[in-house]
C-alpha atoms as a PDB file:
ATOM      1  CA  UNK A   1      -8.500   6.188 -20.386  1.00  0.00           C
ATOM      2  CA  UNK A   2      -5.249   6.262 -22.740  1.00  0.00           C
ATOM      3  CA  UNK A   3      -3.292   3.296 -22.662  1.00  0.00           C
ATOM      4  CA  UNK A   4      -0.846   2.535 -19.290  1.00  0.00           C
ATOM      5  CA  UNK A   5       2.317   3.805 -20.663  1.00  0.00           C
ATOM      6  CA  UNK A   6       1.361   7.237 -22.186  1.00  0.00           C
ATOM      7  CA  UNK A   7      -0.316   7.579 -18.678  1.00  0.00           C
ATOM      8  CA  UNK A   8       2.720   6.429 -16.715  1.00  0.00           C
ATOM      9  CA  UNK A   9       5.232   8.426 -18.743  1.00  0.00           C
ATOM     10  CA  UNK A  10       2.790  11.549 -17.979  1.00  0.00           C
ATOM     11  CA  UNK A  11       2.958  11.626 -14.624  1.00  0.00           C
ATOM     12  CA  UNK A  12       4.792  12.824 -11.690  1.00  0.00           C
ATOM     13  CA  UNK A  13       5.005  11.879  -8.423  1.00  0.00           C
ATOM     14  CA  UNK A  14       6.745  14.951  -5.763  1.00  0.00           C
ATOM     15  CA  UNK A  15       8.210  13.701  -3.085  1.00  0.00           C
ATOM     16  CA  UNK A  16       9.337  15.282  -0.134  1.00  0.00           C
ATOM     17  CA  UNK A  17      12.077  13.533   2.308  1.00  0.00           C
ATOM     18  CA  UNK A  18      11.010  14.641   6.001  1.00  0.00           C
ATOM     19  CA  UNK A  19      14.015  13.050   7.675  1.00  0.00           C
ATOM     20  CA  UNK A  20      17.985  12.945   7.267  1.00  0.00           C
ATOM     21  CA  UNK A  21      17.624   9.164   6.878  1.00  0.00           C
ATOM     22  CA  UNK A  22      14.942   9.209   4.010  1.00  0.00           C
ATOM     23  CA  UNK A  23      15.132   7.985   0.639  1.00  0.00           C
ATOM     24  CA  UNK A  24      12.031   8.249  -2.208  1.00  0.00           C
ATOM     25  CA  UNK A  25      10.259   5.361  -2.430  1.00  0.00           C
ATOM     26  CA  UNK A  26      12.011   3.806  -5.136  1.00  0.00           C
ATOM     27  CA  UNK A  27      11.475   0.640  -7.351  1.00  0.00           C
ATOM     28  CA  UNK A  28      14.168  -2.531  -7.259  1.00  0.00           C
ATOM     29  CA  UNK A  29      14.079  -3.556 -11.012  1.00  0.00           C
ATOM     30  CA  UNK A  30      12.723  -2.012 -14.050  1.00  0.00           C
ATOM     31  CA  UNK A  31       9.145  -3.196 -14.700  1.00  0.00           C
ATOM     32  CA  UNK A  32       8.025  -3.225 -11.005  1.00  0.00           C
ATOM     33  CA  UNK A  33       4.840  -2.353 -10.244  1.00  0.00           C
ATOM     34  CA  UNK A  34       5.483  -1.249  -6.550  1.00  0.00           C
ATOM     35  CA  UNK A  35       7.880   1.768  -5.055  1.00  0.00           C
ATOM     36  CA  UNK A  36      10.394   0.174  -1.875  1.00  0.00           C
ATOM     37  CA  UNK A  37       9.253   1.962   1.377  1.00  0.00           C
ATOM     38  CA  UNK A  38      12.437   2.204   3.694  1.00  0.00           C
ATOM     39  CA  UNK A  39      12.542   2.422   7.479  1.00  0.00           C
ATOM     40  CA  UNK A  40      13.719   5.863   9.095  1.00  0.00           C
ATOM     41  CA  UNK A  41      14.400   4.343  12.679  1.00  0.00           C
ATOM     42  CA  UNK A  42      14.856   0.820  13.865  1.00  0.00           C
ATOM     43  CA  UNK A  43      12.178  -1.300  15.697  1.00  0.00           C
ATOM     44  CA  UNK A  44      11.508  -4.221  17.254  1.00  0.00           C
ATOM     45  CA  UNK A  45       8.255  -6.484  17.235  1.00  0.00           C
ATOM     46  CA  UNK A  46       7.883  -9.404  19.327  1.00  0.00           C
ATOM     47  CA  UNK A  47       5.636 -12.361  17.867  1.00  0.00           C
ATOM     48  CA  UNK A  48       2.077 -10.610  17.532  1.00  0.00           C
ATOM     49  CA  UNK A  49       3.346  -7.192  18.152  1.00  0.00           C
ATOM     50  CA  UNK A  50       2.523  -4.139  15.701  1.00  0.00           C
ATOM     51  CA  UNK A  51       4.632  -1.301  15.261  1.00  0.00           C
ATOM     52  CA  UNK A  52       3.686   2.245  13.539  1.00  0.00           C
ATOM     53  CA  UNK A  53       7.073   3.064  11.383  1.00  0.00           C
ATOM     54  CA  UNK A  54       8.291   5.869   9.810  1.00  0.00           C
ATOM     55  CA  UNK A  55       9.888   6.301   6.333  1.00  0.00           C
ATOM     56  CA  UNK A  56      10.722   9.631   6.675  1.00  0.00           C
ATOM     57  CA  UNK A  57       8.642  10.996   3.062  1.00  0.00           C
ATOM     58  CA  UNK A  58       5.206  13.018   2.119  1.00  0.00           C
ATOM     59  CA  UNK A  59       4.102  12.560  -1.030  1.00  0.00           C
ATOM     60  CA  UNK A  60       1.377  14.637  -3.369  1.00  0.00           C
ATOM     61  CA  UNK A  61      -0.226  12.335  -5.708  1.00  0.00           C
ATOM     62  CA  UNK A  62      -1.970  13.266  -8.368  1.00  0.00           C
ATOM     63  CA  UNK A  63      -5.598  13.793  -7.920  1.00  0.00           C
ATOM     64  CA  UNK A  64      -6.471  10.726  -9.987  1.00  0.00           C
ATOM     65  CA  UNK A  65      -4.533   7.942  -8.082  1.00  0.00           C
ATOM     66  CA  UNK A  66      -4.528   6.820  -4.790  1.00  0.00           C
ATOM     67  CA  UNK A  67      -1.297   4.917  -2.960  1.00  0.00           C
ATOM     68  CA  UNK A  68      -1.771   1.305  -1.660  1.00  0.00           C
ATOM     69  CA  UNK A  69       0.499   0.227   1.373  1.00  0.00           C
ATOM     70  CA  UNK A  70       1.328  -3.591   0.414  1.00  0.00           C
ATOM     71  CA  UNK A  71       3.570  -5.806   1.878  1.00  0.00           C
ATOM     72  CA  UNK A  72       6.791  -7.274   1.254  1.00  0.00           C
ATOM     73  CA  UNK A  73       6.612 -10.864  -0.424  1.00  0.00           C
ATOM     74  CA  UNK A  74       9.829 -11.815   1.456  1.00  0.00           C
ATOM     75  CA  UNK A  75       9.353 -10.128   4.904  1.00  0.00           C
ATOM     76  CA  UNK A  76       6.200 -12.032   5.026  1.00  0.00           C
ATOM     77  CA  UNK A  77       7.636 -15.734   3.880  1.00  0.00           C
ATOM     78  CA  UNK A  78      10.893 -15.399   5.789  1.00  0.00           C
ATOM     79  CA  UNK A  79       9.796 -13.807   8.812  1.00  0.00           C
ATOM     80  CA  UNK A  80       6.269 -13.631   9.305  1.00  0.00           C
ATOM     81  CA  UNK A  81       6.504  -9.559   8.816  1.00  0.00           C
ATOM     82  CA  UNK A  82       3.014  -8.105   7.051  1.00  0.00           C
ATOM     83  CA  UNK A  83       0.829  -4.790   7.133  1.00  0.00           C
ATOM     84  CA  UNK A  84      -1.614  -4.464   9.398  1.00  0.00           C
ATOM     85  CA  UNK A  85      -4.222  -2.929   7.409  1.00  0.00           C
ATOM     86  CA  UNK A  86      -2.891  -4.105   3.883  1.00  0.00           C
ATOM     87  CA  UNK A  87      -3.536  -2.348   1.816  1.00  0.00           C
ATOM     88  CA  UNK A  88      -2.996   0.671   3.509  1.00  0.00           C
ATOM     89  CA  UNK A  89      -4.502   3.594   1.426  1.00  0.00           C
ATOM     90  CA  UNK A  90      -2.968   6.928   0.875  1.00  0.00           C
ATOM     91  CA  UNK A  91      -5.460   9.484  -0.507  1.00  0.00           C
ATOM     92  CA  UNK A  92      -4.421  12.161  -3.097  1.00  0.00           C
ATOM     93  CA  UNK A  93      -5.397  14.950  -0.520  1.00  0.00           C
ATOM     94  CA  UNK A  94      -2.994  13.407   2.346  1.00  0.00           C
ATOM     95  CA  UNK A  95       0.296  15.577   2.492  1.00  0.00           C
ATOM     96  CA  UNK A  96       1.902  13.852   5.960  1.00  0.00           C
ATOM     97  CA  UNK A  97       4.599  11.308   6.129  1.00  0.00           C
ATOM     98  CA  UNK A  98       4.066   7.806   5.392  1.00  0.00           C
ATOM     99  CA  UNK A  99       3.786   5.198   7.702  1.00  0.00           C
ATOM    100  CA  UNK A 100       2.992   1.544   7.793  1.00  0.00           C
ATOM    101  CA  UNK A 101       1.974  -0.558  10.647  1.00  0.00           C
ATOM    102  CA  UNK A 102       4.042  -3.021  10.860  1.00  0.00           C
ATOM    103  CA  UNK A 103       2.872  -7.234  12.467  1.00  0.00           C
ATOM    104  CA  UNK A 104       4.705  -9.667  13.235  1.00  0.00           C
ATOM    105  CA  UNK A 105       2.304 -12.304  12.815  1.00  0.00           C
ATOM    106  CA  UNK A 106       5.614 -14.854  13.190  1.00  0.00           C
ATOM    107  CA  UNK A 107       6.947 -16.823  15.870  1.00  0.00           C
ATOM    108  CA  UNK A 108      10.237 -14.885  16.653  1.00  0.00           C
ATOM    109  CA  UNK A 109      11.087 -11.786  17.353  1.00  0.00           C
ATOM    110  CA  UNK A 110      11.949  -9.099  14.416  1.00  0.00           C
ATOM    111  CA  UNK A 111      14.555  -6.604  14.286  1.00  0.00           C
ATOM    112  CA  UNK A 112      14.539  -3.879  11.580  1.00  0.00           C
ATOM    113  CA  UNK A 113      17.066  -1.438  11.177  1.00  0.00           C
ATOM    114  CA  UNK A 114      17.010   2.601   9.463  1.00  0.00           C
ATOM    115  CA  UNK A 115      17.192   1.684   5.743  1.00  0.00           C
ATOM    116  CA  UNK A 116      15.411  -1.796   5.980  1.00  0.00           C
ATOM    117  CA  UNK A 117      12.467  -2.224   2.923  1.00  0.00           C
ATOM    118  CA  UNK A 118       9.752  -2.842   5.275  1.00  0.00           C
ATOM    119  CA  UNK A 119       6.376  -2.521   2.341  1.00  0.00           C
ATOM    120  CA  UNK A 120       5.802  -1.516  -1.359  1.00  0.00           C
ATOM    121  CA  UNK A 121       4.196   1.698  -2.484  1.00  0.00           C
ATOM    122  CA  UNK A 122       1.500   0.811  -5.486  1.00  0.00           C
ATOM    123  CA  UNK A 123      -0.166   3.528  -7.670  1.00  0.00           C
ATOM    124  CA  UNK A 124      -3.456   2.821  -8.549  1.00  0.00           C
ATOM    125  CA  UNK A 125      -6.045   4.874 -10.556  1.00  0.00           C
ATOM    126  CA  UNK A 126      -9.816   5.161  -8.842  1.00  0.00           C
ATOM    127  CA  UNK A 127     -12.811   6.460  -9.700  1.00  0.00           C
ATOM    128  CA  UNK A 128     -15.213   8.780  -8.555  1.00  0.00           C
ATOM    129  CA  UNK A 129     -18.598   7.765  -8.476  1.00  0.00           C
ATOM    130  CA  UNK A 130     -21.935  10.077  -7.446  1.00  0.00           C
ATOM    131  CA  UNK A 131     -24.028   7.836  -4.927  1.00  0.00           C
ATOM    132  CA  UNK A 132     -27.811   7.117  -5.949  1.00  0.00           C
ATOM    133  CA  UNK A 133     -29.810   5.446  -2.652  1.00  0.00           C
ATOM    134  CA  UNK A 134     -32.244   3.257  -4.220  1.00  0.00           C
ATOM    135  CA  UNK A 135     -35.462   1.054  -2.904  1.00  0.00           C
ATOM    136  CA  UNK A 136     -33.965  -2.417  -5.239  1.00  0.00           C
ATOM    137  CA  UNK A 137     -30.744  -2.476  -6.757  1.00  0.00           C
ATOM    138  CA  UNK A 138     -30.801  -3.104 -10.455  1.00  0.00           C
ATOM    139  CA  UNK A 139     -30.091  -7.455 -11.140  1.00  0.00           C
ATOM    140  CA  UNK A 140     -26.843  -8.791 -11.587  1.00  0.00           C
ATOM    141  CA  UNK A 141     -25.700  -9.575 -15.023  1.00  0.00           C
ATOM    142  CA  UNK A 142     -25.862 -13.341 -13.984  1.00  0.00           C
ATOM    143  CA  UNK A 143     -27.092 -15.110 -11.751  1.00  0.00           C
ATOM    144  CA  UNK A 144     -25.215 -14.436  -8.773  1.00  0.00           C
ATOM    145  CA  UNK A 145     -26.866 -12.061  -7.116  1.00  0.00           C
ATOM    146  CA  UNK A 146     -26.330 -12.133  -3.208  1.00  0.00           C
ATOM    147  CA  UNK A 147     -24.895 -15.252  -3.370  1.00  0.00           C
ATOM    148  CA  UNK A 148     -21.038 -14.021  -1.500  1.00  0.00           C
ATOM    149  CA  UNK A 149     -18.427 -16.137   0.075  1.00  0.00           C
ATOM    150  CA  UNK A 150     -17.924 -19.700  -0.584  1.00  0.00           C
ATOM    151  CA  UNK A 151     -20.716 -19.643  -3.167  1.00  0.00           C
ATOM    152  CA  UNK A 152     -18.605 -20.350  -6.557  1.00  0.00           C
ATOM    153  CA  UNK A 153     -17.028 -23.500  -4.853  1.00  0.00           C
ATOM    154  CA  UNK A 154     -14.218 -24.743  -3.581  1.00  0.00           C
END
């Protein structure tokens, strides 16, 4: 795979605004990894409420990278405001608009308004892989194995 940059300075992303109050995703400061996701209508969650939201865009990735739904570092200290699913995962087939579930896993109620930032948009290359079922799995390259949570320590 060629380095990051070439790849990034390749690539387009269409984007298509569904809704008068749309804007394309759109990145706060030079050198951010994730795309601002704005509201198209305002909500309201009560403490342990979800919402579905709007933003009002479609988007047609390229085939190669799928979109991650993240959360907003600052909705989620101040106010207790986080995806549902996070990540919430946009396949490169998917032409609809995107939404994000919205929880309010706080303790008072939140307000958003048309135009708030309410998650991040990250691009992230995948892979492809054929599926092989097999009788024993080949061994790990060390000695973990099956060993999963909690077993490298505290």
């Amino acid at each position: 795979m060629p380095p990051l940059s070439i790849v990034e300075s390749a690539l387009e992303l269409p984007v298509r605004l569904l809704h008068p109050a749309a804007r394309p995703p759109e990145r706060s400061r030079d050198g951010d990894a994730g795309y601002d996701l704005r509201s198209v209508e305002d909500f309201v969650l009560e403490p342990g409420a979800r919402a579905l939201v709007g933003t009002g865009v479609a988007l047609a990735l390229p085939e190669s990278l799928a979109g991650l739904v993240l959360p907003r570092s600052g909705l989620a200290a101040r106010h207790g405001i986080t995806t549902l699913n996070a990540p919430g995962l946009i396949d490169p087939n998917y032409r609809g608009e995107v939404r994000v579930i919205l929880h309010n896993a706080g303790a008072e109620r939140y307000a958003g308004e048309v135009g708030d930032r309410i998650a991040q948009l990250l691009l992230v290359p995948f892979a492809s892989a054929a599926l092989n079922v097999v009788a024993e799995l080949p061994p790990a390259p060390d000695d973990r194995g099956a060993n999963g949570f909690g077993s490298s320590g505290r």
